[in-house]
N, C-alpha and C. Protein backbone atom coordinates (compact mmCIF):
# COMPACT_ATOMS: atom_id res chain seq x y z
N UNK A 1 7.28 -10.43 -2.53
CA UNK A 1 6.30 -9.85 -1.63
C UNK A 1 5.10 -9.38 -2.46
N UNK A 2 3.94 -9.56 -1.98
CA UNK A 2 2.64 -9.29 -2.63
C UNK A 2 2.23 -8.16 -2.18
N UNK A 3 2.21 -6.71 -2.62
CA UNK A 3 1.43 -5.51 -2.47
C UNK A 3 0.08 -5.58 -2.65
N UNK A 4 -1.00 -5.36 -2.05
CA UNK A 4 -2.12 -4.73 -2.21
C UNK A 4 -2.51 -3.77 -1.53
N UNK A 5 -2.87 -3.23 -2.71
CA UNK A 5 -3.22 -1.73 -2.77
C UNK A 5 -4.99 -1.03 -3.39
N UNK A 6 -5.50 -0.41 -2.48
CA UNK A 6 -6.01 0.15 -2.50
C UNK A 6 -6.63 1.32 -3.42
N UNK A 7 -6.82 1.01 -4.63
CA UNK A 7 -6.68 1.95 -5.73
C UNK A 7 -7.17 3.49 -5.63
N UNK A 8 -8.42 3.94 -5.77
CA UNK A 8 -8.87 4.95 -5.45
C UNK A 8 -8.92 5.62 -4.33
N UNK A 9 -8.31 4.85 -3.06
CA UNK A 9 -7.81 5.24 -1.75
C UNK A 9 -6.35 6.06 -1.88
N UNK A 10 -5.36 5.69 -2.33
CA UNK A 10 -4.34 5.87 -3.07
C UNK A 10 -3.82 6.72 -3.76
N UNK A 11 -5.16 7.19 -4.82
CA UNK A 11 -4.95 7.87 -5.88
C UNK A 11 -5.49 9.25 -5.19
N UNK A 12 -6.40 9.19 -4.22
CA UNK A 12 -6.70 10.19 -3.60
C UNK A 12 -6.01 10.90 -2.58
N UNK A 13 -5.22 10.35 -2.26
CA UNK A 13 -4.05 10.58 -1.41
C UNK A 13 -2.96 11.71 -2.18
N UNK A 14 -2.59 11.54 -3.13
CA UNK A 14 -1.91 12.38 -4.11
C UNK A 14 -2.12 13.11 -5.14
N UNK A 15 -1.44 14.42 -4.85
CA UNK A 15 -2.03 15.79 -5.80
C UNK A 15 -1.78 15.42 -6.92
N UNK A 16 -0.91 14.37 -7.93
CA UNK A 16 -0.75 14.45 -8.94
C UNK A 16 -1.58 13.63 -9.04
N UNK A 17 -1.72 12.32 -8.79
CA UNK A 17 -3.05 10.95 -9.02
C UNK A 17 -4.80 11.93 -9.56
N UNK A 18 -4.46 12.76 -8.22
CA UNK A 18 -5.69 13.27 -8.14
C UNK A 18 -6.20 14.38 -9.63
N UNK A 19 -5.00 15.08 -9.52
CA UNK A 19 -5.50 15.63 -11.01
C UNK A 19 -5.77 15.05 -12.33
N UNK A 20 -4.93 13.98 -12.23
CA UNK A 20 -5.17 12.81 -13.90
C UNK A 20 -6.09 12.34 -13.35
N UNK A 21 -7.13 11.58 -11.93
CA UNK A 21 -8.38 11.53 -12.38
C UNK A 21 -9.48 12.53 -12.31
N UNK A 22 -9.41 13.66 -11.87
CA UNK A 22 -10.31 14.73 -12.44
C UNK A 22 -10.52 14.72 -13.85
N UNK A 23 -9.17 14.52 -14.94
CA UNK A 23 -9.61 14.51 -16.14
C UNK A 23 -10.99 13.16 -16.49
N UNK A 24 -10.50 11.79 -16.07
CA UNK A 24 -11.06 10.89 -16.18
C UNK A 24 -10.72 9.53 -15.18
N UNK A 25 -11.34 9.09 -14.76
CA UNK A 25 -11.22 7.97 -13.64
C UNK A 25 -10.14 6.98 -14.37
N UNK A 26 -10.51 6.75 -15.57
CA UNK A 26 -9.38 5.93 -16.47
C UNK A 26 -8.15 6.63 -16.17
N UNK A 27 -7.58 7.41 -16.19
CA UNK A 27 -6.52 8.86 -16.54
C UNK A 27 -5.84 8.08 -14.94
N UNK A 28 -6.65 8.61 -13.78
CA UNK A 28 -6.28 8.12 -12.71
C UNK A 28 -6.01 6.96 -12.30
N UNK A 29 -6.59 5.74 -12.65
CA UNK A 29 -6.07 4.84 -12.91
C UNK A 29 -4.73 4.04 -13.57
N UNK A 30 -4.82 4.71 -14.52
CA UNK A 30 -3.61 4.43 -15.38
C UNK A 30 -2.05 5.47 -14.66
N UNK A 31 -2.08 6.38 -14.34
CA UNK A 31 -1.16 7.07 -13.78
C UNK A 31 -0.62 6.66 -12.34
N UNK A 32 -1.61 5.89 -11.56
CA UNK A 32 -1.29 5.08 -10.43
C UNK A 32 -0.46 4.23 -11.26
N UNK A 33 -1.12 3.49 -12.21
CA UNK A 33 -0.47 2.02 -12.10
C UNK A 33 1.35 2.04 -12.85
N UNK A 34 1.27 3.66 -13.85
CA UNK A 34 2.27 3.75 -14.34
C UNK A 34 3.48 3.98 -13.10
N UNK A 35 2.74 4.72 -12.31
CA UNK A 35 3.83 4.64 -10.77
C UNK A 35 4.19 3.64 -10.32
N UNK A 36 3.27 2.70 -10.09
CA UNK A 36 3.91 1.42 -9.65
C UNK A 36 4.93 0.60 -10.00
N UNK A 37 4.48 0.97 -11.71
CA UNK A 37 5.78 0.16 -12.65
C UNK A 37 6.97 0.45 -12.31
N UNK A 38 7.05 2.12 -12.31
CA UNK A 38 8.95 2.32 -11.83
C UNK A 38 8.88 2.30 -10.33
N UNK A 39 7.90 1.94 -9.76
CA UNK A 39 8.46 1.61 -7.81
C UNK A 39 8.86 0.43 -7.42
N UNK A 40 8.57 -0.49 -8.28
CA UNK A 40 9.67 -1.89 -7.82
C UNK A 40 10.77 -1.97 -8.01
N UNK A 41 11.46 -2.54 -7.17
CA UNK A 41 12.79 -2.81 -6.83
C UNK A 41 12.98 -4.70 -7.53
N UNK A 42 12.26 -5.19 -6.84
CA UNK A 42 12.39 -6.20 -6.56
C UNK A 42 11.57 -7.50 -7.31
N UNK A 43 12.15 -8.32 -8.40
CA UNK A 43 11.40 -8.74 -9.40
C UNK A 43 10.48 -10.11 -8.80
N UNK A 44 10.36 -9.88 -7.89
CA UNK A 44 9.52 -11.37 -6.90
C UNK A 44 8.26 -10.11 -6.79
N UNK A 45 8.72 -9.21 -6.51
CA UNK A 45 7.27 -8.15 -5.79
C UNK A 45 6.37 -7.96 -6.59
N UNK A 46 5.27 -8.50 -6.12
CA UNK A 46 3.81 -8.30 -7.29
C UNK A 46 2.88 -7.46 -6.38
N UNK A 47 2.37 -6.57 -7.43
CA UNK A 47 1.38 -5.66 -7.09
C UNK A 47 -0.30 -5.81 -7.82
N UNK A 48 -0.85 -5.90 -6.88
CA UNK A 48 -2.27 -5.97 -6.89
C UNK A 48 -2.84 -4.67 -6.48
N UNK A 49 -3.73 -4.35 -7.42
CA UNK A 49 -4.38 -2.78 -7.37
C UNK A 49 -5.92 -3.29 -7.09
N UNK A 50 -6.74 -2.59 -6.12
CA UNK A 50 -8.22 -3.23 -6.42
C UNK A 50 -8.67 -2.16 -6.32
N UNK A 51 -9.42 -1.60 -7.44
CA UNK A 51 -10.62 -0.44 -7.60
C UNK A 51 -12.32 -1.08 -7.51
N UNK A 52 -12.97 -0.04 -7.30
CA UNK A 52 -14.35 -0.41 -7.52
C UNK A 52 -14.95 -0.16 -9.38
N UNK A 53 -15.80 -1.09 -9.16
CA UNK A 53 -16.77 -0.76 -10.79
C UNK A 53 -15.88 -1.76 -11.34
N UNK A 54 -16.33 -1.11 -12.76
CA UNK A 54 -16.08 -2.08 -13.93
C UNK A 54 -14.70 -1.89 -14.70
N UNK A 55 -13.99 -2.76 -15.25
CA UNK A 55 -13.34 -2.66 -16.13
C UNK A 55 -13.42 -1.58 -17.52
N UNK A 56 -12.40 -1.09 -17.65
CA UNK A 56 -12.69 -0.38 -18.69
C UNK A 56 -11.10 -0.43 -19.31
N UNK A 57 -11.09 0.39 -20.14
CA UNK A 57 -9.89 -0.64 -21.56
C UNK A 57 -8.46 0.11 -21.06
N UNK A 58 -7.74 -0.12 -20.93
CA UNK A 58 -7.02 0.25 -20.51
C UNK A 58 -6.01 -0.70 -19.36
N UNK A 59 -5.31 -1.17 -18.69
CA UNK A 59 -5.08 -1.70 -17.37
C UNK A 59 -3.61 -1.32 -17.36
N UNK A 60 -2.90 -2.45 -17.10
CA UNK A 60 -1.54 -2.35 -16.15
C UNK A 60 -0.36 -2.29 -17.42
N UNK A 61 0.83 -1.80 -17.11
CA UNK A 61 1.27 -1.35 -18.02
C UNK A 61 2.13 -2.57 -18.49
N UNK A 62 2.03 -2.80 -19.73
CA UNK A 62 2.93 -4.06 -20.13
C UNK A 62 4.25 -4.45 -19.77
N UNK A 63 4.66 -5.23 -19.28
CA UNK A 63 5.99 -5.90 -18.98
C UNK A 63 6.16 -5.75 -17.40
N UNK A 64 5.09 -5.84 -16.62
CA UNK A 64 5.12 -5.29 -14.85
C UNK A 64 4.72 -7.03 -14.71
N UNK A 65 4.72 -6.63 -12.95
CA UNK A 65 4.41 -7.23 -12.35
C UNK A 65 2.87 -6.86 -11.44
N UNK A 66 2.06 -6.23 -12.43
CA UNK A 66 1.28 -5.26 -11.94
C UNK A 66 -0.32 -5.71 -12.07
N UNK A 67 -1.22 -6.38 -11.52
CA UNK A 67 -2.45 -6.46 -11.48
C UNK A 67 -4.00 -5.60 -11.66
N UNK A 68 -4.40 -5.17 -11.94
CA UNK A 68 -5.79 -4.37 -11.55
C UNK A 68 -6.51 -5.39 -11.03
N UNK A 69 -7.57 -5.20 -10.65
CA UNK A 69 -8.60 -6.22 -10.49
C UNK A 69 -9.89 -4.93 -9.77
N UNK A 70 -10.95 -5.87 -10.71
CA UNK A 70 -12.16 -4.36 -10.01
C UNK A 70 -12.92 -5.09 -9.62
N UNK A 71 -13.38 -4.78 -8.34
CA UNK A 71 -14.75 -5.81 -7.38
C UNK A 71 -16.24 -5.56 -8.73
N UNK A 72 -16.49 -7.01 -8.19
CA UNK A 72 -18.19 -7.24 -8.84
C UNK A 72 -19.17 -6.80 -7.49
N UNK A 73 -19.92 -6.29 -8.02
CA UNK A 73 -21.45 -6.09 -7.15
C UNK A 73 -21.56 -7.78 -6.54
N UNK A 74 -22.24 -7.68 -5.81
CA UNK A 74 -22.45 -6.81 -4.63
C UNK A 74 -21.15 -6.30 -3.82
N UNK A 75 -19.92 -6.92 -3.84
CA UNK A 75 -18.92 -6.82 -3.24
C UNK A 75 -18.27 -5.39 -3.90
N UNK A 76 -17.38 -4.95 -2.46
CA UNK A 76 -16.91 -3.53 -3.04
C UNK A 76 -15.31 -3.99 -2.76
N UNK A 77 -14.36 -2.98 -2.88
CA UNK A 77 -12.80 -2.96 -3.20
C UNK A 77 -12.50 -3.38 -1.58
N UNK A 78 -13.22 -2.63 -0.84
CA UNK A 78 -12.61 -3.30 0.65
C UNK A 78 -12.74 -4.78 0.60
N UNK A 79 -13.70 -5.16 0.31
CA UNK A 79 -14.14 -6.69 0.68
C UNK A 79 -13.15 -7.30 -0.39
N UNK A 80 -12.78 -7.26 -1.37
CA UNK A 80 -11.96 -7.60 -2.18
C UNK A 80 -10.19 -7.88 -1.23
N UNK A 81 -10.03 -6.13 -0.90
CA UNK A 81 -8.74 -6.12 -0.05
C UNK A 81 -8.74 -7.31 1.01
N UNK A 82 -9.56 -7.22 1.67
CA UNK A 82 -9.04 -7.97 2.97
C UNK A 82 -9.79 -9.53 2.67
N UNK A 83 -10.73 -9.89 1.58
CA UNK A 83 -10.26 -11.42 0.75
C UNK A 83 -8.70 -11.86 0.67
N UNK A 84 -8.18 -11.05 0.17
CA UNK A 84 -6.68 -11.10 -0.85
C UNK A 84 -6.05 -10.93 0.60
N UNK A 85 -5.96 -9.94 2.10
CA UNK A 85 -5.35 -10.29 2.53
C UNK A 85 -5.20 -11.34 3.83
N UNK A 86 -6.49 -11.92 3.65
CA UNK A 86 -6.56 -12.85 4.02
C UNK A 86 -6.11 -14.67 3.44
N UNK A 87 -5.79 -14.49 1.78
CA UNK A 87 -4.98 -15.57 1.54
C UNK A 87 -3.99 -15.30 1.18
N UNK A 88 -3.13 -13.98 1.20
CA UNK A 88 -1.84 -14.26 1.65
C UNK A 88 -1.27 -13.79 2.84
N UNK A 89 -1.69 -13.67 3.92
CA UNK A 89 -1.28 -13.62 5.36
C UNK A 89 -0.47 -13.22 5.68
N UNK A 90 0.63 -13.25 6.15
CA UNK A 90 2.12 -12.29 5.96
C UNK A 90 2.86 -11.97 4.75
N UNK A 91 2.33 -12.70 3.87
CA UNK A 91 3.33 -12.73 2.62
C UNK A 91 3.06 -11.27 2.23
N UNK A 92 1.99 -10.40 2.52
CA UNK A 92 1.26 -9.42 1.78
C UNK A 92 1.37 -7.87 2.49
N UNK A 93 1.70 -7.30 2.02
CA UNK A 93 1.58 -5.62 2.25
C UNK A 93 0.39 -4.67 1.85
N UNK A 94 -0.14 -4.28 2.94
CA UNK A 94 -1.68 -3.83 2.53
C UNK A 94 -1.49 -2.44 2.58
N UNK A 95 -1.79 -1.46 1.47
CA UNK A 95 -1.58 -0.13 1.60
C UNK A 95 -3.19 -0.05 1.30
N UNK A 96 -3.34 0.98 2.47
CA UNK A 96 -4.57 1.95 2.28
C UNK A 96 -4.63 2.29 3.81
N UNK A 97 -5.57 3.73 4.00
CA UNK A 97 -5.81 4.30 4.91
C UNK A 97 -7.26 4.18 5.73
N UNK A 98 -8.10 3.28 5.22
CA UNK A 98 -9.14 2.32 5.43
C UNK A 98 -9.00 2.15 7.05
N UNK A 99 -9.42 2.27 7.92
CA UNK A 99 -9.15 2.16 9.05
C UNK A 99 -9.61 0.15 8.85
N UNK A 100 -10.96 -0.58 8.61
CA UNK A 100 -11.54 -1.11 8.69
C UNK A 100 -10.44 -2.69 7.92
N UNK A 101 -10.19 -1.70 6.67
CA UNK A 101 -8.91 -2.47 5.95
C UNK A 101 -7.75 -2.73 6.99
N UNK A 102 -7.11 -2.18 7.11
CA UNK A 102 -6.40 -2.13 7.88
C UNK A 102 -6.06 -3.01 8.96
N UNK A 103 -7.30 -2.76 10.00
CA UNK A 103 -7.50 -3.77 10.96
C UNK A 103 -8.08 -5.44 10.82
N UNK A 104 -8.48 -5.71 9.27
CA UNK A 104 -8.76 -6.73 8.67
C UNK A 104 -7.17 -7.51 8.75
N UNK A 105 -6.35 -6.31 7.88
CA UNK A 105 -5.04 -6.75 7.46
C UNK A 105 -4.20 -7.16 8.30
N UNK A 106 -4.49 -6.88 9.54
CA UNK A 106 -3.44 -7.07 10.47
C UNK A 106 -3.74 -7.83 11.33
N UNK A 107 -5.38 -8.59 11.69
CA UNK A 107 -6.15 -9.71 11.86
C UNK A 107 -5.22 -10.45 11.31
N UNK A 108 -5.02 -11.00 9.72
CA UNK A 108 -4.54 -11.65 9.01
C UNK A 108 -3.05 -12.00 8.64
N UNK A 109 -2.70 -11.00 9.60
CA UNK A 109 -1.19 -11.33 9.89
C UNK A 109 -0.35 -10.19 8.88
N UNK A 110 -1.13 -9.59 7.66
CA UNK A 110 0.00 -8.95 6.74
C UNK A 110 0.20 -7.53 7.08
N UNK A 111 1.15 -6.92 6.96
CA UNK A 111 1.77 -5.79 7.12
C UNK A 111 0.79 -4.50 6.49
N UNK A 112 0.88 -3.80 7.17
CA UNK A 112 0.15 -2.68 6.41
C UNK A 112 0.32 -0.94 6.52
N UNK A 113 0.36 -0.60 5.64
CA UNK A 113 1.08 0.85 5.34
C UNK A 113 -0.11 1.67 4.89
N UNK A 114 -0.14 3.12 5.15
CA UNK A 114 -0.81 3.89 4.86
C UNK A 114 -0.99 4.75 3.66
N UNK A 115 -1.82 5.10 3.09
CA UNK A 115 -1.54 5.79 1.51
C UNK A 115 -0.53 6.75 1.56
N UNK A 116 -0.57 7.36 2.92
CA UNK A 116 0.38 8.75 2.99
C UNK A 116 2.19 8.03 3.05
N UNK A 117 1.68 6.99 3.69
CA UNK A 117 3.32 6.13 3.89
C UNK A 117 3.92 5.80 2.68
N UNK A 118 3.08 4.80 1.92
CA UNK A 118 3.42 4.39 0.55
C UNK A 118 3.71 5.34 -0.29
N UNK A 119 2.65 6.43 -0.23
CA UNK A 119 3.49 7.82 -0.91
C UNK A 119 4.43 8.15 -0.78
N UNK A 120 5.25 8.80 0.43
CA UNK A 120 6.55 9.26 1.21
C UNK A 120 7.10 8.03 0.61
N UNK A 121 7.12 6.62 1.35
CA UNK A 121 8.35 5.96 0.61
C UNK A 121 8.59 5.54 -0.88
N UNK A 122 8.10 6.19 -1.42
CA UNK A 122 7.95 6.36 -3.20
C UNK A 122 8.41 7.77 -3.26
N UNK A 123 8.64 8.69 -2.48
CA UNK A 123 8.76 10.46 -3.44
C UNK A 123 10.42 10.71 -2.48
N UNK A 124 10.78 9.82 -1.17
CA UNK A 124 12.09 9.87 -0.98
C UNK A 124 12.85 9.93 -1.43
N UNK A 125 14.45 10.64 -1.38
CA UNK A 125 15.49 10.04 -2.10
C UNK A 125 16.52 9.94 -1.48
N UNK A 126 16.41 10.44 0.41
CA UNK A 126 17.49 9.90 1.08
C UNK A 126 16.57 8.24 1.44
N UNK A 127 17.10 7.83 3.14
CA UNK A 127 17.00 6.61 3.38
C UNK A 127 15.73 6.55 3.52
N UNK A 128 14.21 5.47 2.73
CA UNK A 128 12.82 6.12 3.06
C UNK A 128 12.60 4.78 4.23
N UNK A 129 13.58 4.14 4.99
CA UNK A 129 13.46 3.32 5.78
C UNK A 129 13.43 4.15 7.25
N UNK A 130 14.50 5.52 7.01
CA UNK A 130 14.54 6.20 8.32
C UNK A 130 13.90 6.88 8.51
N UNK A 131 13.46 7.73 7.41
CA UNK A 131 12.15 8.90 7.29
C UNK A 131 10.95 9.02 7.44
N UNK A 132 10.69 7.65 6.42
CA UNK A 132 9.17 7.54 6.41
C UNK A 132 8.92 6.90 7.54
N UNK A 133 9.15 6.21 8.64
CA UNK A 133 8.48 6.36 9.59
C UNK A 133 8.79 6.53 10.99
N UNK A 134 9.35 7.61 10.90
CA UNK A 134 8.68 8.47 11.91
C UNK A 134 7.66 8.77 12.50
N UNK A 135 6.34 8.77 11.80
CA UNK A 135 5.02 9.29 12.10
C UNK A 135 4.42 7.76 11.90
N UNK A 136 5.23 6.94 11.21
CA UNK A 136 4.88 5.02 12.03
C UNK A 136 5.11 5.17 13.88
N UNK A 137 6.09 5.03 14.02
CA UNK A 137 6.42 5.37 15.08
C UNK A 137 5.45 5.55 16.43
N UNK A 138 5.51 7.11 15.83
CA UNK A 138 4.54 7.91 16.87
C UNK A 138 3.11 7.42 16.77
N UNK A 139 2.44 7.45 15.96
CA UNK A 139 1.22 6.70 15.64
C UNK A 139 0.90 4.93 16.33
N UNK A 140 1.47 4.34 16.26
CA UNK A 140 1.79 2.93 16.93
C UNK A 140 2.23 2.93 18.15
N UNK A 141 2.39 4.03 18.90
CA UNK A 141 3.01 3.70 20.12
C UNK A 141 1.78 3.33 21.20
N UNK A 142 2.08 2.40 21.76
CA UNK A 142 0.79 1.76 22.85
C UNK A 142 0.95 2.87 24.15
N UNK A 143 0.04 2.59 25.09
CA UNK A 143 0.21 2.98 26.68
C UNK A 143 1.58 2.70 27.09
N UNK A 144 2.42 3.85 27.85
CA UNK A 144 3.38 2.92 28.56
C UNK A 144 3.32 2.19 29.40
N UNK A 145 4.07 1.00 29.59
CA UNK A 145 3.72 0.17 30.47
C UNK A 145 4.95 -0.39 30.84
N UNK A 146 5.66 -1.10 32.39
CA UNK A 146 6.83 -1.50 32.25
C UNK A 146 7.32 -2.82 31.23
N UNK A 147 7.83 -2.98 30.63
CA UNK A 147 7.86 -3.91 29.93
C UNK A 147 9.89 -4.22 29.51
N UNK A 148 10.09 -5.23 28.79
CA UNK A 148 11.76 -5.39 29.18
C UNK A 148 12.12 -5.49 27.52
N UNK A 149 13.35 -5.78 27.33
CA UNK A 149 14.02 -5.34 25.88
C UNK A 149 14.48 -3.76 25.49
N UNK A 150 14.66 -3.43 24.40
CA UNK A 150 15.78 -2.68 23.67
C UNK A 150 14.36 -1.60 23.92
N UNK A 151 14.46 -0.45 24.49
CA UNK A 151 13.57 0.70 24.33
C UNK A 151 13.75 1.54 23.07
N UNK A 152 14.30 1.12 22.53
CA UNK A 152 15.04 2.02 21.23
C UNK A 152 14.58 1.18 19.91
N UNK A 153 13.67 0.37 20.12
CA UNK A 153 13.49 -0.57 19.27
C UNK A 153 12.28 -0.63 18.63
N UNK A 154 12.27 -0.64 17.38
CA UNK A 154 10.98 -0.54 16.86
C UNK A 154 10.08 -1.34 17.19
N UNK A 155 9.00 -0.92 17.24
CA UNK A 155 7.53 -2.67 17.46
C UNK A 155 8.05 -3.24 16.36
N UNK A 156 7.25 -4.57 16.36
CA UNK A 156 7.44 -5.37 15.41
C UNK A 156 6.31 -4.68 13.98
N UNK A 157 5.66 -3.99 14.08
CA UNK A 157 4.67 -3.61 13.19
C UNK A 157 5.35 -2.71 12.56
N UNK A 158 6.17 -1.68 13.05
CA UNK A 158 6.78 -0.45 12.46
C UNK A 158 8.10 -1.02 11.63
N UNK A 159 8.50 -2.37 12.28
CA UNK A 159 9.95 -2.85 11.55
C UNK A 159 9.77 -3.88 10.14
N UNK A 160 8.29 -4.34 10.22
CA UNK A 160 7.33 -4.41 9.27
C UNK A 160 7.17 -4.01 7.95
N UNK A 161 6.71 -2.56 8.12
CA UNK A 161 6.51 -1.72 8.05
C UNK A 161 7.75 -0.98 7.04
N UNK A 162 9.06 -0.70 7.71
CA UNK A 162 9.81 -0.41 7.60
C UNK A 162 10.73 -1.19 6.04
N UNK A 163 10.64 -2.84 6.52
CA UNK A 163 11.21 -3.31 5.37
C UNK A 163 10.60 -3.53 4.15
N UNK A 164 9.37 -3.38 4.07
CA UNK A 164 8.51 -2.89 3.19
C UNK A 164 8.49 -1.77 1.96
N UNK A 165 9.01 -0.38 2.83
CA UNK A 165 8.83 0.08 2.27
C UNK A 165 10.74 0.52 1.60
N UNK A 166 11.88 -0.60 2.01
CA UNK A 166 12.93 -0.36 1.81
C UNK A 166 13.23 -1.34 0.35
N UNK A 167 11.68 -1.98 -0.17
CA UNK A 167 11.77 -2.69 -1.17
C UNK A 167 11.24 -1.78 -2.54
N UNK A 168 10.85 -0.48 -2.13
CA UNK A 168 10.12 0.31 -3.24
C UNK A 168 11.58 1.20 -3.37
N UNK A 169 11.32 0.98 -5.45
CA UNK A 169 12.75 2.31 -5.77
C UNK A 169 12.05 3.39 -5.70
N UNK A 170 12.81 4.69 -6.01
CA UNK A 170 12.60 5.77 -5.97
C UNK A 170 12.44 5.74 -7.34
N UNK A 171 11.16 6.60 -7.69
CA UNK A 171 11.35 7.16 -9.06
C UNK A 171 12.10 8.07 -9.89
C-alpha cells in the first residue's frame, strides 16, 4: 500500500513534530520521517512524504521504505499530493487534513485519513481499528435516508479507512 502524506500538515498536527520543528524545519522533518520508519508493519507499504521548498541535507532514514519529495515552484505540496493521488488511485492512502486534498483524493478513488487519524492510529496500543474511528464514523455519516443492508455497518469509506490504519505498528 502506498501512503501519502502530507508533511508539514502532519507535523503540525503533533505536539512533539511540532516542537523539533520550532528548533528547525529540518529537525521537523526528520522526526516525522523517523516516525514513519517504526510505523510500518508491512514491508510492501511505501511511504511518500511531500513538503514544500527545497531540499535540504538530510532525508529519509536509511533502510525504510520511506520517500521525501519537495514540490518545485510554481507547484506547491497539495498539487504534488493529489498528482501522486491521482496515479495511484486506490492503491494509495492519503493522510492530511486539507479539506481540498482530500476531496481530490477521494475523486481519485484512494482512501484518505486525517492527520489527527494517522496520529491516533500510530500513538494506540489497544485495537487502533476500533478506536480510531469512532470520530470516522460520526464525521462521515450522510442524511438519513431509508436505505437497505446491515445498519451496523460501516460505509465503505470508514472500512477503508479502517484497514488502513490496521496496517500501521505501534511504536
Amino acid at each position: 500500500m502506498r501512503w501519502l502524506i502530507d508533511g508539514y500538515n502532519l507535523i503540525r498536527r503533533d505536539p512533539d513534530l511540532r516542537d523539533r520543528e520550532i528548533e528547525s524545519l529540518e529537525a521537523g522533518r526528520r522526526a516525522l520521517l523517523h516516525l514513519l520508519a517504526r510505523a510500518y508493519r508491512d514491508p510492501r507499504d511505501e511511504f511518500t512524504v511531500v513538503f514544500d521548498g527545497a531540499r535540504v541535507a538530510g532525508g529519509a532514514p536509511p533502510g525504510g521504505r520511506i520517500r521525501a519529495i519537495f514540490s518545485r515552484p510554481p507547484l506547491t505540496a497539495d498539487d504534488e499530493l493529489m498528482r501522486l493521488a491521482r496515479q495511484w488511485k486506490s492503491g494509495a492512502v492519503v493522510v492530511s487534513s486539507d479539506r481540498k486534498i482530500q476531496d481530490a483524493a477521494r475523486r481519485s478513488g484512494s482512501a484518505v485519513l486525517t492527520a489527527d487519524q494517522f496520529l491516533e492510529g500510530l500513538t494506540f496500543h489497544e485495537d487502533p481499528a476500533a478506536e480510531g474511528l469512532k470520530d470516522l464514523a460520526a464525521t462521515d455519516a450522510e442524511p438519513v435516508r431509508d436505505k437497505r443492508g446491515n445498519p451496523r455497518r460501516l460505509s465503505k469509506k470508514a472500512r477503508r479507512a479502517r484497514r488502513a490504519l490496521g496496517r500501521l505498528r505501534q511504536p
